[in-house]
Protein backbone atom coordinates (compact mmCIF):
# COMPACT_ATOMS: atom_id res chain seq x y z
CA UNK A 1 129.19 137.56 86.49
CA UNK A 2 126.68 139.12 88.72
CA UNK A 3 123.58 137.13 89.79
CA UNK A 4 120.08 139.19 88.71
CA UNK A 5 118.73 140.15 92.07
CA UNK A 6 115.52 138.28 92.63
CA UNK A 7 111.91 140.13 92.38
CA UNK A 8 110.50 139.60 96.17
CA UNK A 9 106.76 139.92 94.71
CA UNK A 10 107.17 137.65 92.13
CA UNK A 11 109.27 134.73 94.20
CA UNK A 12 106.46 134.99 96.70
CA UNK A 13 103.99 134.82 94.67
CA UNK A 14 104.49 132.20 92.66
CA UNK A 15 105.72 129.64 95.38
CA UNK A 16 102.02 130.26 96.54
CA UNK A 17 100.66 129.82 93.68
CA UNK A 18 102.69 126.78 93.58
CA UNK A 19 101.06 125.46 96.92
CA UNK A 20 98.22 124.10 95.81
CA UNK A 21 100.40 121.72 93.21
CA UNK A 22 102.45 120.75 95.76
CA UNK A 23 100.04 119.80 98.19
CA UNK A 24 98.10 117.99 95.73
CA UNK A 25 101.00 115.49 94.81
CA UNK A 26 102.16 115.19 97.96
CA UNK A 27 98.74 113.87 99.00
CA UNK A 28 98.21 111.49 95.39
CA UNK A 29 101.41 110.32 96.35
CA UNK A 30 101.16 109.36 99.90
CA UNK A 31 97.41 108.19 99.39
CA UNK A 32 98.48 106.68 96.02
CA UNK A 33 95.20 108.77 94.62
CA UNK A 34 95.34 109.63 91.23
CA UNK A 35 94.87 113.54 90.30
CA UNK A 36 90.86 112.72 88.93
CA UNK A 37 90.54 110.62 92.23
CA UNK A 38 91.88 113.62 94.50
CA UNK A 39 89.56 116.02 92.75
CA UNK A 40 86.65 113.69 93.26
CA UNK A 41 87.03 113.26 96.77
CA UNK A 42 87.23 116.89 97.02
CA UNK A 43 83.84 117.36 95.63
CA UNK A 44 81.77 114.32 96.76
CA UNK A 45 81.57 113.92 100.69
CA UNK A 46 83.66 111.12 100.62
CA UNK A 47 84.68 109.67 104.11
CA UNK A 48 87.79 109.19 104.97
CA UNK A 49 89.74 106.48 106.99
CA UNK A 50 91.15 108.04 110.26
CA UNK A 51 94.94 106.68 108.16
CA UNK A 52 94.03 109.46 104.94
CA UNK A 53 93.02 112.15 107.27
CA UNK A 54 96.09 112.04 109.50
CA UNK A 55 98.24 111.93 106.15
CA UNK A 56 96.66 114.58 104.69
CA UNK A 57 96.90 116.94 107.77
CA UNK A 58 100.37 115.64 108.21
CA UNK A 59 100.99 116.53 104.93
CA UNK A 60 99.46 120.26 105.00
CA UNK A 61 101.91 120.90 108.12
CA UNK A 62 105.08 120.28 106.08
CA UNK A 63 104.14 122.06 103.11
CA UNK A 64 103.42 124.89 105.33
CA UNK A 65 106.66 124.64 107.15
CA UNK A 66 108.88 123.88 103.75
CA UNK A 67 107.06 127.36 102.56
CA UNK A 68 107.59 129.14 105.59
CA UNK A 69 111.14 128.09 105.69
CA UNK A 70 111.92 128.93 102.19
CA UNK A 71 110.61 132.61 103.00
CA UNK A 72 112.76 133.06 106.09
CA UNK A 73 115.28 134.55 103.41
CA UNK A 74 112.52 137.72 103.32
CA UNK A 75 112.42 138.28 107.35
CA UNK A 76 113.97 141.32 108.47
């Protein structure tokens, strides 16, 4: 059986699309936020401990490398 050959515009697109979900569990899940509690701090100027802020910019670089990595399969 041959495998359907995979739409490049549409598997890019929707694993960035997908980012933004991804990110946001990662970060409920480390900072054991829930989802309203994540939104919230989003929109209220919220401080955060120096602990939450190196989490969530630890967790923005390895969503960005898992997503860079899975589109090394589209470099020339």
């Amino acid at each position: 059986m041959l495998e359907k050959e995979i739409n490049q515009l549409q598997d890019i697109h929707q694993k960035l699309v997908a980012l933004a979900t991804i990110f946001r569990q990662k970060v409920c899940e480390e900072c054991k936020w829930s989802t309203p509690t994540f939104y919230r701090k989003m929109r209220e100027s919220d401080k955060f401990s120096n602990a939450e802020k190196e989490k969530i910019v630890s967790i923005m670089i390895q969503v960005t490398m898992d997503t860079q990595n899975y589109f090394k399969k589209y470099y020339p």
